[in-house]
Protein backbone atom coordinates (compact mmCIF):
# COMPACT_ATOMS: atom_id res chain seq x y z
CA UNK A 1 -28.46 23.94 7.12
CA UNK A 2 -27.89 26.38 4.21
CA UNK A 3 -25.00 26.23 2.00
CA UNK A 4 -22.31 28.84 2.48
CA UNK A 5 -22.47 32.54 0.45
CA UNK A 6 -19.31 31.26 -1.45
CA UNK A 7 -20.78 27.97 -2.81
CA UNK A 8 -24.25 28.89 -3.35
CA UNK A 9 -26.81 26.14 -5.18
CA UNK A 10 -23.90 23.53 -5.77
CA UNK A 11 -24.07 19.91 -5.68
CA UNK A 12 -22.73 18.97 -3.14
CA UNK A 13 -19.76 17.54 -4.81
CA UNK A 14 -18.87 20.94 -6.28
CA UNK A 15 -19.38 22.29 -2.72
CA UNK A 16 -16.39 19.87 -1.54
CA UNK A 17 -14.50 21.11 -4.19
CA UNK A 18 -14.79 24.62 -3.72
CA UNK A 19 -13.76 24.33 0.06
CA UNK A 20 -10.82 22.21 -0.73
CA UNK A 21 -10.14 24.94 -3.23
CA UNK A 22 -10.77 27.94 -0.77
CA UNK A 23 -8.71 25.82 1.82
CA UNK A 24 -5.36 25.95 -0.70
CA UNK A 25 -5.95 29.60 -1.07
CA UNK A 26 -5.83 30.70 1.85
CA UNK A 27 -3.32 28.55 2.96
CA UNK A 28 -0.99 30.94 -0.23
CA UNK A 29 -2.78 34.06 1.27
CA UNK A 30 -1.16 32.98 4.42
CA UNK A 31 2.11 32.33 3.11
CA UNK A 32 2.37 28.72 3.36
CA UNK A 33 4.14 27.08 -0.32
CA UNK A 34 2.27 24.30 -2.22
CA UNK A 35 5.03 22.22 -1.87
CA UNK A 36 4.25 22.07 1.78
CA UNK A 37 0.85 21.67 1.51
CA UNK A 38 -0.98 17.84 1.18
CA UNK A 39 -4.62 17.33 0.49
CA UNK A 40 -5.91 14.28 2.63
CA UNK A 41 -9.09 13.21 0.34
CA UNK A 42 -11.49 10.71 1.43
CA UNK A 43 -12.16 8.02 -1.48
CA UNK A 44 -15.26 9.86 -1.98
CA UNK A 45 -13.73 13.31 -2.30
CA UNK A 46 -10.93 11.85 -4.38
CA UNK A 47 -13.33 10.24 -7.42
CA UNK A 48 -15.43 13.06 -6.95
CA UNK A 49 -12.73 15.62 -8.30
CA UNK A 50 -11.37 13.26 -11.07
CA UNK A 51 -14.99 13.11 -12.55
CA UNK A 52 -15.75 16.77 -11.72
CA UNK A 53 -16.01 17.89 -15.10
CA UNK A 54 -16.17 21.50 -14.38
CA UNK A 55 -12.72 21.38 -13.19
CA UNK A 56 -10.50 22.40 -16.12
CA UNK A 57 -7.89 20.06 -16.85
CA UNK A 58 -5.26 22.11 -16.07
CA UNK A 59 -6.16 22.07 -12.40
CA UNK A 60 -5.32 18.36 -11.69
CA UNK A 61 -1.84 16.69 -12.89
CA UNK A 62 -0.47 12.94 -12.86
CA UNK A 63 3.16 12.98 -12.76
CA UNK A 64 5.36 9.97 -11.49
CA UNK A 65 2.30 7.97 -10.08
CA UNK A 66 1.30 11.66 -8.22
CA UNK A 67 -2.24 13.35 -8.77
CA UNK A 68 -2.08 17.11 -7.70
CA UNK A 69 -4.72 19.82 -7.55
CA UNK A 70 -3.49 23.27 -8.31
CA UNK A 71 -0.55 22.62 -7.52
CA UNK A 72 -0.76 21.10 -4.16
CA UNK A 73 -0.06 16.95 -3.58
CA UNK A 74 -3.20 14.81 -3.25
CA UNK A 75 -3.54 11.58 -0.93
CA UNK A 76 -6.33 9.53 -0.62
CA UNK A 77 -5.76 8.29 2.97
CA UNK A 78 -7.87 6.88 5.93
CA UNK A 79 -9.72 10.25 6.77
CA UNK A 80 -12.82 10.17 7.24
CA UNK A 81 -13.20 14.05 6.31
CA UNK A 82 -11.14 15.83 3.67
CA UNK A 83 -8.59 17.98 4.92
CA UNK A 84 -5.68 20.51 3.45
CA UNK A 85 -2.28 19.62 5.44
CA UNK A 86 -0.34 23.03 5.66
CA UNK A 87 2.87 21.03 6.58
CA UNK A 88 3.01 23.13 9.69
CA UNK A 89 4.01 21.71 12.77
């Protein structure tokens, strides 16, 4: 399996990152506000883009006992692969 045109040689950490990334974009693109929008990390995922340290800092906030990434609410829940909830029903 080959990586993806838009995350070309990347760890594979980074790779999860970019997708996550990608996924919150076009989520905007399609209209859908941030304050909707939850990202579901696995553990993994979620240590993985605390210690990612070419994420700049302004990318991830703590506020109130709540990590975000651009923007968008992050949960570390019992998935078992990272996904972006849109909030849509």
């Amino acid at each position: 399996m080959t990586p993806k045109a838009s995350t070309p040689n990347l760890p594979n950490a980074q790779q999860r990152v970019a997708k996550l990334r990608a996924a919150i974009e076009q989520a905007e693109a399609d209209g859908v506000a941030k304050d909707d929008m939850v990202l579901r990390l696995t553990l993994r995922d979620e240590s993985d883009l605390k210690r990612d340290r070419s994420i700049p800092l302004e990318e991830i906030r703590y506020a109130d006992g709540v990590m975000t990434f651009l923007g968008v609410k992050v949960e570390t829940s019992g998935v078992t692969t990272s996904i972006l909830d849109r909030g849509e029903a």
